[in-house]
PDB file of N, CA and C in Angstrom:
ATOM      1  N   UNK A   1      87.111 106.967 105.231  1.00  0.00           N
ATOM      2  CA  UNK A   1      87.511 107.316 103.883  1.00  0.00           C
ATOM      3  C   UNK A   1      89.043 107.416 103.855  1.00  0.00           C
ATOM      4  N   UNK A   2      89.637 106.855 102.997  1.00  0.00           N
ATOM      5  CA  UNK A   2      90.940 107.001 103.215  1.00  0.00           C
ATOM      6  C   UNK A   2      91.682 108.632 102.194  1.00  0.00           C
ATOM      7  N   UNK A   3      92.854 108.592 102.511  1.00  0.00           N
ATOM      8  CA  UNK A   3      93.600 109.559 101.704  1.00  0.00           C
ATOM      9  C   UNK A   3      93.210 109.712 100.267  1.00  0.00           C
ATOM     10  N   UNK A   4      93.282 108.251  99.917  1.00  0.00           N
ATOM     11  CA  UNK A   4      93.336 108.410  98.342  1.00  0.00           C
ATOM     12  C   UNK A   4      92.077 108.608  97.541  1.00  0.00           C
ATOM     13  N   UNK A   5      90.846 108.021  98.334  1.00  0.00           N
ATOM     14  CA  UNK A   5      89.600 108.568  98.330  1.00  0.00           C
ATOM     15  C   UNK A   5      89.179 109.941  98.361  1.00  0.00           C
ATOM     16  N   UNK A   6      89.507 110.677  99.480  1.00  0.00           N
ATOM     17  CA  UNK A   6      89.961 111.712  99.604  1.00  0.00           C
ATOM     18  C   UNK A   6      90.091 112.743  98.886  1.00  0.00           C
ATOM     19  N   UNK A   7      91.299 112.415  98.037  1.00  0.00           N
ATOM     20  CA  UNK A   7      92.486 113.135  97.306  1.00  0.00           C
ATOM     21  C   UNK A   7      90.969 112.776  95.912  1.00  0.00           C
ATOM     22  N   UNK A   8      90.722 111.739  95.409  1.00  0.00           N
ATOM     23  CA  UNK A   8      89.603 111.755  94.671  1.00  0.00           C
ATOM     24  C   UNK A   8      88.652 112.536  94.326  1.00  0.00           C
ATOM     25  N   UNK A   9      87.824 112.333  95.648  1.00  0.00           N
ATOM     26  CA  UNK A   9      86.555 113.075  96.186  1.00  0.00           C
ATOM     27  C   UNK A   9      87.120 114.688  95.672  1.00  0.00           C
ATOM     28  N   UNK A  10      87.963 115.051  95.941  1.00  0.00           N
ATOM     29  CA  UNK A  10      88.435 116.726  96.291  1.00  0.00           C
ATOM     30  C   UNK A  10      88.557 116.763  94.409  1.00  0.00           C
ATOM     31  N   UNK A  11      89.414 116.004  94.155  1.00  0.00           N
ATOM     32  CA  UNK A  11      89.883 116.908  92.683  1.00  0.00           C
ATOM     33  C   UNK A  11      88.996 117.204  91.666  1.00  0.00           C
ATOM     34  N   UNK A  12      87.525 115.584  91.985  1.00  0.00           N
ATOM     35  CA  UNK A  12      86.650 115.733  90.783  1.00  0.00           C
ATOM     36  C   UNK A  12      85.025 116.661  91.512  1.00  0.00           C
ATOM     37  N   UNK A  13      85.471 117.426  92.986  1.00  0.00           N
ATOM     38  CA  UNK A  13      84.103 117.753  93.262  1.00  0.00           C
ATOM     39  C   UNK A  13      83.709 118.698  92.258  1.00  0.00           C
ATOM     40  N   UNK A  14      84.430 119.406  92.186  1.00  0.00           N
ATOM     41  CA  UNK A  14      83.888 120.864  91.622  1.00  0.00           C
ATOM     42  C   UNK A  14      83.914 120.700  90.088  1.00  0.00           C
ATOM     43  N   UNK A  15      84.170 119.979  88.970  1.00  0.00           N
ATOM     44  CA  UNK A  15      84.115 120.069  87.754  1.00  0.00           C
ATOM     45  C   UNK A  15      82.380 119.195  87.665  1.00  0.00           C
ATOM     46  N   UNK A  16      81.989 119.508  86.273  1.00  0.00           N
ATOM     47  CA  UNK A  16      80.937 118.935  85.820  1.00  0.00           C
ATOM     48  C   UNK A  16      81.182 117.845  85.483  1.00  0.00           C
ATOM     49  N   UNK A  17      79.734 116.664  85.919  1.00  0.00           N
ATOM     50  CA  UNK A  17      80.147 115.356  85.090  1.00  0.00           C
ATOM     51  C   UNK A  17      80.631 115.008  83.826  1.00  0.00           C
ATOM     52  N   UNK A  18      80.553 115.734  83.318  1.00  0.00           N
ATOM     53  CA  UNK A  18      80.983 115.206  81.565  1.00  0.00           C
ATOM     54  C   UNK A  18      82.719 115.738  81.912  1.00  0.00           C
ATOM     55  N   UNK A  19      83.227 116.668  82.908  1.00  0.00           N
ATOM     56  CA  UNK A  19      84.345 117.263  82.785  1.00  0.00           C
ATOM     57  C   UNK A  19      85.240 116.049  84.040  1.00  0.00           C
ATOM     58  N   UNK A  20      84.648 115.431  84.381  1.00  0.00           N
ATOM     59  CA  UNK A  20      85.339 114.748  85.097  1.00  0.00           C
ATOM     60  C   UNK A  20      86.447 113.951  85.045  1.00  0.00           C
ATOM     61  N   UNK A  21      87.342 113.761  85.145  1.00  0.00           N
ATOM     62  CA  UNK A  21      88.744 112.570  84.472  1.00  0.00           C
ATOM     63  C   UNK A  21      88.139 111.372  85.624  1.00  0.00           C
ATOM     64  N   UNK A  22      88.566 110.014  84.160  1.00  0.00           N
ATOM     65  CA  UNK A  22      88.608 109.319  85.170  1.00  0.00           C
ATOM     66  C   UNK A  22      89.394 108.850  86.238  1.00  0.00           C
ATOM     67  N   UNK A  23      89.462 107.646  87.103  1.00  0.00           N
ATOM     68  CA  UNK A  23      90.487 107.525  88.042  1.00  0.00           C
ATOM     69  C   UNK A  23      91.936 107.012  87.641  1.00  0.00           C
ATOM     70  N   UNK A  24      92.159 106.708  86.294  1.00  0.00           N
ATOM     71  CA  UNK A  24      93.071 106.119  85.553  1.00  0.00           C
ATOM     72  C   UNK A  24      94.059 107.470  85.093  1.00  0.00           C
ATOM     73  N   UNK A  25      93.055 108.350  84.886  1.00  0.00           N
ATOM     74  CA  UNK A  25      93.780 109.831  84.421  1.00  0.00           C
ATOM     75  C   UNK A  25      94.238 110.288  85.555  1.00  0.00           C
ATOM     76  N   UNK A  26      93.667 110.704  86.797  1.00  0.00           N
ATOM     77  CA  UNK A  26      93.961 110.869  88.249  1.00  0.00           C
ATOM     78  C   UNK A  26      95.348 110.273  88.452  1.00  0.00           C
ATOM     79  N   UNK A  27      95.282 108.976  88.432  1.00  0.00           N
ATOM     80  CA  UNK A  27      96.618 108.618  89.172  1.00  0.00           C
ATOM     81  C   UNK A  27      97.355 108.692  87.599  1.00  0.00           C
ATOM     82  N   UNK A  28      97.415 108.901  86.776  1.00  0.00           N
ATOM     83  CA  UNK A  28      98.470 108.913  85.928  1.00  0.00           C
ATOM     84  C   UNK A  28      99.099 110.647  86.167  1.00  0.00           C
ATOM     85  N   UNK A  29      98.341 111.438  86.444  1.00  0.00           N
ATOM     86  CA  UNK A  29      98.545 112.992  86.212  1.00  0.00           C
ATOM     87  C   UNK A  29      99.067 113.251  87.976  1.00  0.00           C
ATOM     88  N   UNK A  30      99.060 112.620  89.023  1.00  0.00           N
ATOM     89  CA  UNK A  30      99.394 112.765  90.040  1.00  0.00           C
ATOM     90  C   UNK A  30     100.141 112.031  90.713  1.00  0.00           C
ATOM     91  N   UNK A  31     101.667 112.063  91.288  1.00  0.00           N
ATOM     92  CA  UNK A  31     102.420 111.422  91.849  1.00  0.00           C
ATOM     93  C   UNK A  31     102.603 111.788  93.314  1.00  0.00           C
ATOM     94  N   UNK A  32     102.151 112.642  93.783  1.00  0.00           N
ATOM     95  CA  UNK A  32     102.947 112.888  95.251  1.00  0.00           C
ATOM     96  C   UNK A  32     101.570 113.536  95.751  1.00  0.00           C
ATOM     97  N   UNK A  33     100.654 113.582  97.537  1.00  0.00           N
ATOM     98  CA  UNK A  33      99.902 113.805  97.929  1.00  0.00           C
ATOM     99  C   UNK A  33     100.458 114.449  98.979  1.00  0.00           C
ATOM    100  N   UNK A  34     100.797 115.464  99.254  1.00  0.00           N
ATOM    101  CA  UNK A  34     100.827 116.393 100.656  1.00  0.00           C
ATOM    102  C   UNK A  34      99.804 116.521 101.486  1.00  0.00           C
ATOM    103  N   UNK A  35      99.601 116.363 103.030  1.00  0.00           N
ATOM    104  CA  UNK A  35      98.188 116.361 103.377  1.00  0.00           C
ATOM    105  C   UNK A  35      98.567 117.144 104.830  1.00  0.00           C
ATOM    106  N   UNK A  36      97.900 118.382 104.665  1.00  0.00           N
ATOM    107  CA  UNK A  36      97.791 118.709 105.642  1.00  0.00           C
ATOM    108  C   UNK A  36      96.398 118.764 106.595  1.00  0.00           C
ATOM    109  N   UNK A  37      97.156 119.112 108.213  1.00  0.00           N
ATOM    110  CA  UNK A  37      95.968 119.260 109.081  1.00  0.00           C
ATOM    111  C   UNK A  37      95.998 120.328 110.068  1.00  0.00           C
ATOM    112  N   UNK A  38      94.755 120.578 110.226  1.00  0.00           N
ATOM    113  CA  UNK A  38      94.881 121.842 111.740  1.00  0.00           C
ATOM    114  C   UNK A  38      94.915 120.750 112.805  1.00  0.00           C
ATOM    115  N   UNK A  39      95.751 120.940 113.247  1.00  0.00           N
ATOM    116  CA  UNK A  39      95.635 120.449 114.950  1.00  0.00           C
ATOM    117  C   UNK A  39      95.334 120.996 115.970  1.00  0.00           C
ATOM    118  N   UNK A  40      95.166 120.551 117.378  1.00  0.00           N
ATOM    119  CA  UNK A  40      94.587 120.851 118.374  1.00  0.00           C
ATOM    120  C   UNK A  40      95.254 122.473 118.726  1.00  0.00           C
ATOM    121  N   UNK A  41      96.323 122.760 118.044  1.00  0.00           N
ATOM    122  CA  UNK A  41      96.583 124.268 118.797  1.00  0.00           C
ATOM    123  C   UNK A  41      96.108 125.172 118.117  1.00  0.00           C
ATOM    124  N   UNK A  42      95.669 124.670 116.652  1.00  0.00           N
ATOM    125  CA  UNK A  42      95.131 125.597 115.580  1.00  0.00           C
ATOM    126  C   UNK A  42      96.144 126.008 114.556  1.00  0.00           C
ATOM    127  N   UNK A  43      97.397 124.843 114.896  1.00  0.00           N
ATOM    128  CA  UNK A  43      98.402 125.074 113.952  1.00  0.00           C
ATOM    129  C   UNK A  43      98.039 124.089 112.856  1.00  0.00           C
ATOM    130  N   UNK A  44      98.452 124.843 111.417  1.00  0.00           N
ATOM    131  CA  UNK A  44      98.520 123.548 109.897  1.00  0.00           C
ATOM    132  C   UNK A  44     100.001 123.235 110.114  1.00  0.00           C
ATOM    133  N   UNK A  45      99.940 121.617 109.852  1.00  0.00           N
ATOM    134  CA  UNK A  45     101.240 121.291 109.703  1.00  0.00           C
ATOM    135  C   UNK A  45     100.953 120.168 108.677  1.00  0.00           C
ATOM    136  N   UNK A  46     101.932 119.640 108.072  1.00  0.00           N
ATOM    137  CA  UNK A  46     102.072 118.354 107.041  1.00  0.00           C
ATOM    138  C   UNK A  46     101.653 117.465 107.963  1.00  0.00           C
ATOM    139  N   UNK A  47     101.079 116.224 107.612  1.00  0.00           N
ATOM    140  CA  UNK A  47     100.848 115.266 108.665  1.00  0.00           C
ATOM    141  C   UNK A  47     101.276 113.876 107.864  1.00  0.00           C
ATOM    142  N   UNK A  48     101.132 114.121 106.097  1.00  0.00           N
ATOM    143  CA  UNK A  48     101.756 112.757 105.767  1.00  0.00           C
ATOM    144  C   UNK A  48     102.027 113.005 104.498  1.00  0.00           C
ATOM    145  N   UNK A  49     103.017 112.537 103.872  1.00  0.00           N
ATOM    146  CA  UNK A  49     103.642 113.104 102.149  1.00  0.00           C
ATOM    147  C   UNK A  49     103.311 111.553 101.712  1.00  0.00           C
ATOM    148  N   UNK A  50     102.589 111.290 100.396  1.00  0.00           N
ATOM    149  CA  UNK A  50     102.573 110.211 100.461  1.00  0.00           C
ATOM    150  C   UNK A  50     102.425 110.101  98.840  1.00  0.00           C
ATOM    151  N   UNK A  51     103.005 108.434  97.988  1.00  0.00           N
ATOM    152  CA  UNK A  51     103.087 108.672  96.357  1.00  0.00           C
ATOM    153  C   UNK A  51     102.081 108.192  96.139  1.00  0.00           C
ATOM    154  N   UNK A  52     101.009 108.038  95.129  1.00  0.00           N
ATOM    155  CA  UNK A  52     100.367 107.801  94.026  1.00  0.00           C
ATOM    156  C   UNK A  52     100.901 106.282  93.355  1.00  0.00           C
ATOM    157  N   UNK A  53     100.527 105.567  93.601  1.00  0.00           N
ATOM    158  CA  UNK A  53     101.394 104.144  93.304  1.00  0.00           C
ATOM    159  C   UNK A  53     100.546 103.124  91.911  1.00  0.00           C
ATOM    160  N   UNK A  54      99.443 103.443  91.550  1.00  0.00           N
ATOM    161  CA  UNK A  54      98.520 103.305  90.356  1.00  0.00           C
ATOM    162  C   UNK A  54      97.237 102.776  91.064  1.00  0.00           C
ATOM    163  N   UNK A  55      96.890 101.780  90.260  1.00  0.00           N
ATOM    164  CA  UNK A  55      95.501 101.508  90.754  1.00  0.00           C
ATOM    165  C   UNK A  55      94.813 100.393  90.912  1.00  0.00           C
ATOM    166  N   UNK A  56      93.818  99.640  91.191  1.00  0.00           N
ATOM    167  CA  UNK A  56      94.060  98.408  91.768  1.00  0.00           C
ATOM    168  C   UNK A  56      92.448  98.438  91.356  1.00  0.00           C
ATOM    169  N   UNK A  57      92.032  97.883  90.180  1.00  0.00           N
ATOM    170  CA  UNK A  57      90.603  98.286  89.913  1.00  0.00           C
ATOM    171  C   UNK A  57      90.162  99.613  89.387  1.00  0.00           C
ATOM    172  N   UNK A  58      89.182 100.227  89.981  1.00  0.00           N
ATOM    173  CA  UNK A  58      89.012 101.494  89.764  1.00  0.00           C
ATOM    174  C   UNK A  58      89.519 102.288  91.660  1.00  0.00           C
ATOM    175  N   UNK A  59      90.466 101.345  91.949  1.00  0.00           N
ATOM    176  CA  UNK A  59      90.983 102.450  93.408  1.00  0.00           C
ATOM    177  C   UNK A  59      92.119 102.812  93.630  1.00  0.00           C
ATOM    178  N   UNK A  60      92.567 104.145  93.723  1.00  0.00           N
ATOM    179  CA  UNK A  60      93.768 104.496  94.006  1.00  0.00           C
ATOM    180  C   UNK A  60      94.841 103.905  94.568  1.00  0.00           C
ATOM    181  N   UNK A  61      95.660 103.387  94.104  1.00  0.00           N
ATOM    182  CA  UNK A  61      96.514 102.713  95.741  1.00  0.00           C
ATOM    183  C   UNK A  61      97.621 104.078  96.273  1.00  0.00           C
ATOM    184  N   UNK A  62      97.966 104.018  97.121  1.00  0.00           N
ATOM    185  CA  UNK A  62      99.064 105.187  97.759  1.00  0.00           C
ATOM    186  C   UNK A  62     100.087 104.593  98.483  1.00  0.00           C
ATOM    187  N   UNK A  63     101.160 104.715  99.130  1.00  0.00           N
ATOM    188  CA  UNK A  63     101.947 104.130  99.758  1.00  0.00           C
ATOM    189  C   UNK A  63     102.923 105.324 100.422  1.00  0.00           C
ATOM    190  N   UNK A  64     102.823 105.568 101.757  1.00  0.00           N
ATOM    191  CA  UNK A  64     103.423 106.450 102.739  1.00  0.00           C
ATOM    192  C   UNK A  64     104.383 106.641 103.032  1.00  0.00           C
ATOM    193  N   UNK A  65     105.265 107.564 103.043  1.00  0.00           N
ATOM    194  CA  UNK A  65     106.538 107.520 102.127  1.00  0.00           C
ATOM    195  C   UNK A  65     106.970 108.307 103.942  1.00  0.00           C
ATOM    196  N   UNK A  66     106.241 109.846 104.070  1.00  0.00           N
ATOM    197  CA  UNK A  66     106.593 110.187 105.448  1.00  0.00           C
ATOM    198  C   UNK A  66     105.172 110.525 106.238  1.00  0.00           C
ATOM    199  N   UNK A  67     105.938 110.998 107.441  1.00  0.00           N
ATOM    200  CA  UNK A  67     104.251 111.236 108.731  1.00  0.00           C
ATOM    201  C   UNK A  67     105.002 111.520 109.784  1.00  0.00           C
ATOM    202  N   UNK A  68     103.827 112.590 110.175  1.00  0.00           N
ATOM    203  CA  UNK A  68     103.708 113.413 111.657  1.00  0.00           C
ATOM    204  C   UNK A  68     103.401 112.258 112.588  1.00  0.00           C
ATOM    205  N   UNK A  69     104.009 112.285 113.477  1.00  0.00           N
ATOM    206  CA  UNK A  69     103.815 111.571 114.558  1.00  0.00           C
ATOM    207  C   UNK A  69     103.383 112.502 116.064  1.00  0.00           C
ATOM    208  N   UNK A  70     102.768 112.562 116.661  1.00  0.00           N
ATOM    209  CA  UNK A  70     102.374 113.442 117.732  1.00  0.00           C
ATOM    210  C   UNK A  70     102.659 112.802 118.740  1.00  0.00           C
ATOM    211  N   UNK A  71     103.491 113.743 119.254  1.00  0.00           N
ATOM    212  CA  UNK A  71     104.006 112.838 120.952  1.00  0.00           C
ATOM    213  C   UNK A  71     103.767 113.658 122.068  1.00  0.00           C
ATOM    214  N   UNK A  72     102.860 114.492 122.072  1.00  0.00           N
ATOM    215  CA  UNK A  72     102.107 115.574 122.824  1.00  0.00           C
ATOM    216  C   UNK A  72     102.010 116.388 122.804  1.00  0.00           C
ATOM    217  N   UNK A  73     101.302 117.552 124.051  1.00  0.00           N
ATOM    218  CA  UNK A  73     101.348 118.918 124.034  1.00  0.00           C
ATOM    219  C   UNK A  73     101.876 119.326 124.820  1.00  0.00           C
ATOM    220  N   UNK A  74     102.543 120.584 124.826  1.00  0.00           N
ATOM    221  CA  UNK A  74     103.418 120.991 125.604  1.00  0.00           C
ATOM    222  C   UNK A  74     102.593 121.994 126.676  1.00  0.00           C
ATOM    223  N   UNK A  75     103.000 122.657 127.704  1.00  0.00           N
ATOM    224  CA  UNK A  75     101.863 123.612 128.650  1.00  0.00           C
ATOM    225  C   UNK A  75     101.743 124.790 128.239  1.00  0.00           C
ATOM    226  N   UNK A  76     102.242 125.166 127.065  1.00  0.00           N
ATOM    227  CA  UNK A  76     101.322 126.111 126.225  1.00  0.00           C
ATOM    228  C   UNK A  76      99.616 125.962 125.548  1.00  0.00           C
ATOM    229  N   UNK A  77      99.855 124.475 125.377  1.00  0.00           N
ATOM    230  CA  UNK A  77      98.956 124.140 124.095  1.00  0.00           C
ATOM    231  C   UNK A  77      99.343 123.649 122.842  1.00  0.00           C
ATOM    232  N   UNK A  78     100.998 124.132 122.519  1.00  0.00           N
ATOM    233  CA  UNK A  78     101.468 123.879 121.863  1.00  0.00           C
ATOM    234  C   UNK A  78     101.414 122.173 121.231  1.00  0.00           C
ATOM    235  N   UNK A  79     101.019 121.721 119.872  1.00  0.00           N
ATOM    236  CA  UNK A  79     101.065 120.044 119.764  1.00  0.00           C
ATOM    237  C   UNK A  79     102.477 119.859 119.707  1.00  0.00           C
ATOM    238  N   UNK A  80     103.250 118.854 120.293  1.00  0.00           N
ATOM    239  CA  UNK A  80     104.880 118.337 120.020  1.00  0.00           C
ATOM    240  C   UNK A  80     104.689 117.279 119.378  1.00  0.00           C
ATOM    241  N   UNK A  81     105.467 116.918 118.661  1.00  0.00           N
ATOM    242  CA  UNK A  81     106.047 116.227 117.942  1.00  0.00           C
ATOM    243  C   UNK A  81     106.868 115.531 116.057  1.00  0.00           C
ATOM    244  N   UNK A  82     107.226 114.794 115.754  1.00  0.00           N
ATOM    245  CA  UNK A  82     108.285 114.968 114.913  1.00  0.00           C
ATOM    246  C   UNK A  82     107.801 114.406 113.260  1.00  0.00           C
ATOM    247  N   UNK A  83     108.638 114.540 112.512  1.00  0.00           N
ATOM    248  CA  UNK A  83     108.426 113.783 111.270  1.00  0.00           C
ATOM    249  C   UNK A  83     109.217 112.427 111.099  1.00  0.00           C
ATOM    250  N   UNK A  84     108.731 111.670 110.619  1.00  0.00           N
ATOM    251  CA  UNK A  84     109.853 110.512 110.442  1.00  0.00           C
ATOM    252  C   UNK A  84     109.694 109.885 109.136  1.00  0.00           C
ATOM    253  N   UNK A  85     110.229 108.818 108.246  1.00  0.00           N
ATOM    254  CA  UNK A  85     110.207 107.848 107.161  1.00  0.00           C
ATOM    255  C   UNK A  85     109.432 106.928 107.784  1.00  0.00           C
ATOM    256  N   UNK A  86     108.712 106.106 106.672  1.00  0.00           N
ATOM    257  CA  UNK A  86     107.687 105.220 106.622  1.00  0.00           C
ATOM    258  C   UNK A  86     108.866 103.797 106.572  1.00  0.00           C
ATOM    259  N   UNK A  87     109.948 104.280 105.890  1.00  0.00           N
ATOM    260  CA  UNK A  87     110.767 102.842 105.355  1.00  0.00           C
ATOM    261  C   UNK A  87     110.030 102.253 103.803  1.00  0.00           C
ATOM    262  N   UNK A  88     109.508 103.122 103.539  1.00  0.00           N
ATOM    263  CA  UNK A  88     109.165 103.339 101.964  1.00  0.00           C
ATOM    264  C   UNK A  88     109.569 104.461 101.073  1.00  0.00           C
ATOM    265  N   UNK A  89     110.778 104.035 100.084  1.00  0.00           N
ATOM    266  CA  UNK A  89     110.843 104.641  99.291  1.00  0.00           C
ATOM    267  C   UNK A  89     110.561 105.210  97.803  1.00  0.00           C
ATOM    268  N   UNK A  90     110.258 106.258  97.525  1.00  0.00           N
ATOM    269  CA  UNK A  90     109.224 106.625  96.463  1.00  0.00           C
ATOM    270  C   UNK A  90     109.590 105.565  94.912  1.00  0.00           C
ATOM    271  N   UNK A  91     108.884 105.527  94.305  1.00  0.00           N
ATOM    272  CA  UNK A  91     109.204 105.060  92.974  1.00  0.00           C
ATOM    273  C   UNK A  91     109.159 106.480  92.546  1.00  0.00           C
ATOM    274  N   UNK A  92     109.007 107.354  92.234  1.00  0.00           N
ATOM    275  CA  UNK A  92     109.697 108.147  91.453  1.00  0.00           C
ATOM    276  C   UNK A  92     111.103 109.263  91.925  1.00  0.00           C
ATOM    277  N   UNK A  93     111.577 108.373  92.906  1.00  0.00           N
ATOM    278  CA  UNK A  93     112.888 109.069  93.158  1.00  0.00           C
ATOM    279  C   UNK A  93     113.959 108.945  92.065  1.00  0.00           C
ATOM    280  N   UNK A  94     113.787 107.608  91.469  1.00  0.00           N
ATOM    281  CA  UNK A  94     114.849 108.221  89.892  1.00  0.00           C
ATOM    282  C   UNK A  94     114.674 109.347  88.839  1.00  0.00           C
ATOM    283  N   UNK A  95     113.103 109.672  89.048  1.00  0.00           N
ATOM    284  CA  UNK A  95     113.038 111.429  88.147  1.00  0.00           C
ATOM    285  C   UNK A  95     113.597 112.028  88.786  1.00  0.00           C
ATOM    286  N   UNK A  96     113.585 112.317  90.004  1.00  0.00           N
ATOM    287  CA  UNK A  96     114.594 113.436  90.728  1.00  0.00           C
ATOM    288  C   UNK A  96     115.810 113.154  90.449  1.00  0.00           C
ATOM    289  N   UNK A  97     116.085 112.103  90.723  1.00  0.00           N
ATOM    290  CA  UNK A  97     117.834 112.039  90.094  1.00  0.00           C
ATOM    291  C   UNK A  97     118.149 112.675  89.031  1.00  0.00           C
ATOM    292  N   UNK A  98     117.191 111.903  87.888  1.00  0.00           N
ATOM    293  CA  UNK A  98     117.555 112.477  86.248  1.00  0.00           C
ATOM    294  C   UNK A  98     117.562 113.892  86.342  1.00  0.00           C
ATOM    295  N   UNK A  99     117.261 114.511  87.154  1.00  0.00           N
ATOM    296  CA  UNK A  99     116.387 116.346  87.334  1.00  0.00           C
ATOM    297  C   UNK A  99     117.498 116.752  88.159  1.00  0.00           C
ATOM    298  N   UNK A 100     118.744 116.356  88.393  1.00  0.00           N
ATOM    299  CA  UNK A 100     119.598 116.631  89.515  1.00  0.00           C
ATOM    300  C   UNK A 100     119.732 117.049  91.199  1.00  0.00           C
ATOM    301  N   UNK A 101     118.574 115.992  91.307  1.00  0.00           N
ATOM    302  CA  UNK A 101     117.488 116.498  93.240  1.00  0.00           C
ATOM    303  C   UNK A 101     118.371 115.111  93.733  1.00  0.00           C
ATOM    304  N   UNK A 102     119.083 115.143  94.347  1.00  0.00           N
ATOM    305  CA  UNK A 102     119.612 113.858  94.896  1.00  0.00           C
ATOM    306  C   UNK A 102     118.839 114.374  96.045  1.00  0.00           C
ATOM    307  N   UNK A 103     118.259 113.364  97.208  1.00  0.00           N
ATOM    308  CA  UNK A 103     118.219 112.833  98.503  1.00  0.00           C
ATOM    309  C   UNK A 103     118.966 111.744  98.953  1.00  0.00           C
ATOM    310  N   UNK A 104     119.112 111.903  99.960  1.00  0.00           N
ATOM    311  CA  UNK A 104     120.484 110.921 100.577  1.00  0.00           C
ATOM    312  C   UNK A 104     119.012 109.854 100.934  1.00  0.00           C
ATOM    313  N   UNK A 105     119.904 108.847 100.986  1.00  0.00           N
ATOM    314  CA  UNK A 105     118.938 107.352 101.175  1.00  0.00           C
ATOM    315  C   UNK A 105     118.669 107.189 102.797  1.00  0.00           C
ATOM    316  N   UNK A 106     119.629 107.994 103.765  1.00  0.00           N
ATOM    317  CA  UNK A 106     119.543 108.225 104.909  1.00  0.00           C
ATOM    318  C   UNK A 106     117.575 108.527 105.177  1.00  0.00           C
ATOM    319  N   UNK A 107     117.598 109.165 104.236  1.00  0.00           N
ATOM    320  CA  UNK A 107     116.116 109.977 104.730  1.00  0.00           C
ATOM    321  C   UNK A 107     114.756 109.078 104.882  1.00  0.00           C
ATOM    322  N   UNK A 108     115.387 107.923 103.901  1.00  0.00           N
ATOM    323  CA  UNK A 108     113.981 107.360 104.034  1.00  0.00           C
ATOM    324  C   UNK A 108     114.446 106.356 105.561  1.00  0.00           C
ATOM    325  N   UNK A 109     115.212 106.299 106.694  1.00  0.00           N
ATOM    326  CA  UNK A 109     115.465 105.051 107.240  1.00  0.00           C
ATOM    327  C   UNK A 109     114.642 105.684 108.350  1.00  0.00           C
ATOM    328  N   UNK A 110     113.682 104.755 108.692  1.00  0.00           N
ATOM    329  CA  UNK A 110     112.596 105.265 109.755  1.00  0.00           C
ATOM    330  C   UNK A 110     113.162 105.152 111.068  1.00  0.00           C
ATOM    331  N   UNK A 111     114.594 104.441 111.562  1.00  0.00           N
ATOM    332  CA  UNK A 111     114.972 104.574 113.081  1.00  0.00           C
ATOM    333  C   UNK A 111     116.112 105.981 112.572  1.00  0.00           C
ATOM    334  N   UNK A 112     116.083 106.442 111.610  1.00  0.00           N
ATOM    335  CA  UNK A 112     116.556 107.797 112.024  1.00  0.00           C
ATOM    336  C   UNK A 112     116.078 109.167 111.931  1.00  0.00           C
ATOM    337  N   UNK A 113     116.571 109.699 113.045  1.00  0.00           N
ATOM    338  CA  UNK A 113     115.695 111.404 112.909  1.00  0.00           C
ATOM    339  C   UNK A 113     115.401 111.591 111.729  1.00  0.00           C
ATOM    340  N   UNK A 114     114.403 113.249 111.142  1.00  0.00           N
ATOM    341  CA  UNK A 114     114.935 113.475 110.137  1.00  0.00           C
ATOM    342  C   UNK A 114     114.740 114.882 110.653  1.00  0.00           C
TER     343      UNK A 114
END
């Protein structure tokens, strides 16, 4: 099942059928998907920020903007590892502009830290 399925499944479980939006309303009313996970130490962390990009039929499309990458555990137990850019940048980074949220363009370049 992917994310955007997912992100689906979750928003319309709990309302009644007649209360349901369809998937056209979904991705119009939702731009950005945060997804977190417990990992192996029992820590929640973000694992992927990802936009809402419209729809392709009746299916969500999404496109991965950032992500956890896991590069091990440390001899605590502890999980290691970092966040990085996909090398996709959001389509709605010009509302943030208009809204005065600049991000430096640095952020989305996936050979650099972040």
């Amino acid at each position: 099942m992917t994310l955007a399925s997912r992100a689906e499944a979750l928003f319309t479980s709990s309302l009644q059928p007649s209360q349901r939006p369809t998937t056209s309303q979904i991705a119009a009313a939702i731009k950005v998907i945060v997804q977190l996970q417990r990992l192996s130490d029992g820590k929640r962390r973000v694992t992927s920020i990802a936009e809402i990009t419209g729809l392709e039929g009746d299916i969500l499309q999404m496109q991965e903007i950032f992500k956890y990458t896991r590069t091990g555990t440390a001899p605590d137990g502890t999980v290691e590892g970092h966040f990085s850019a996909t090398g996709v940048r959001p389509r709605f980074l010009s509302e943030l502009v208009a809204r005065g949220i600049n991000i430096p363009g640095a952020y989305f370049d996936p050979s650099k830290p972040l």
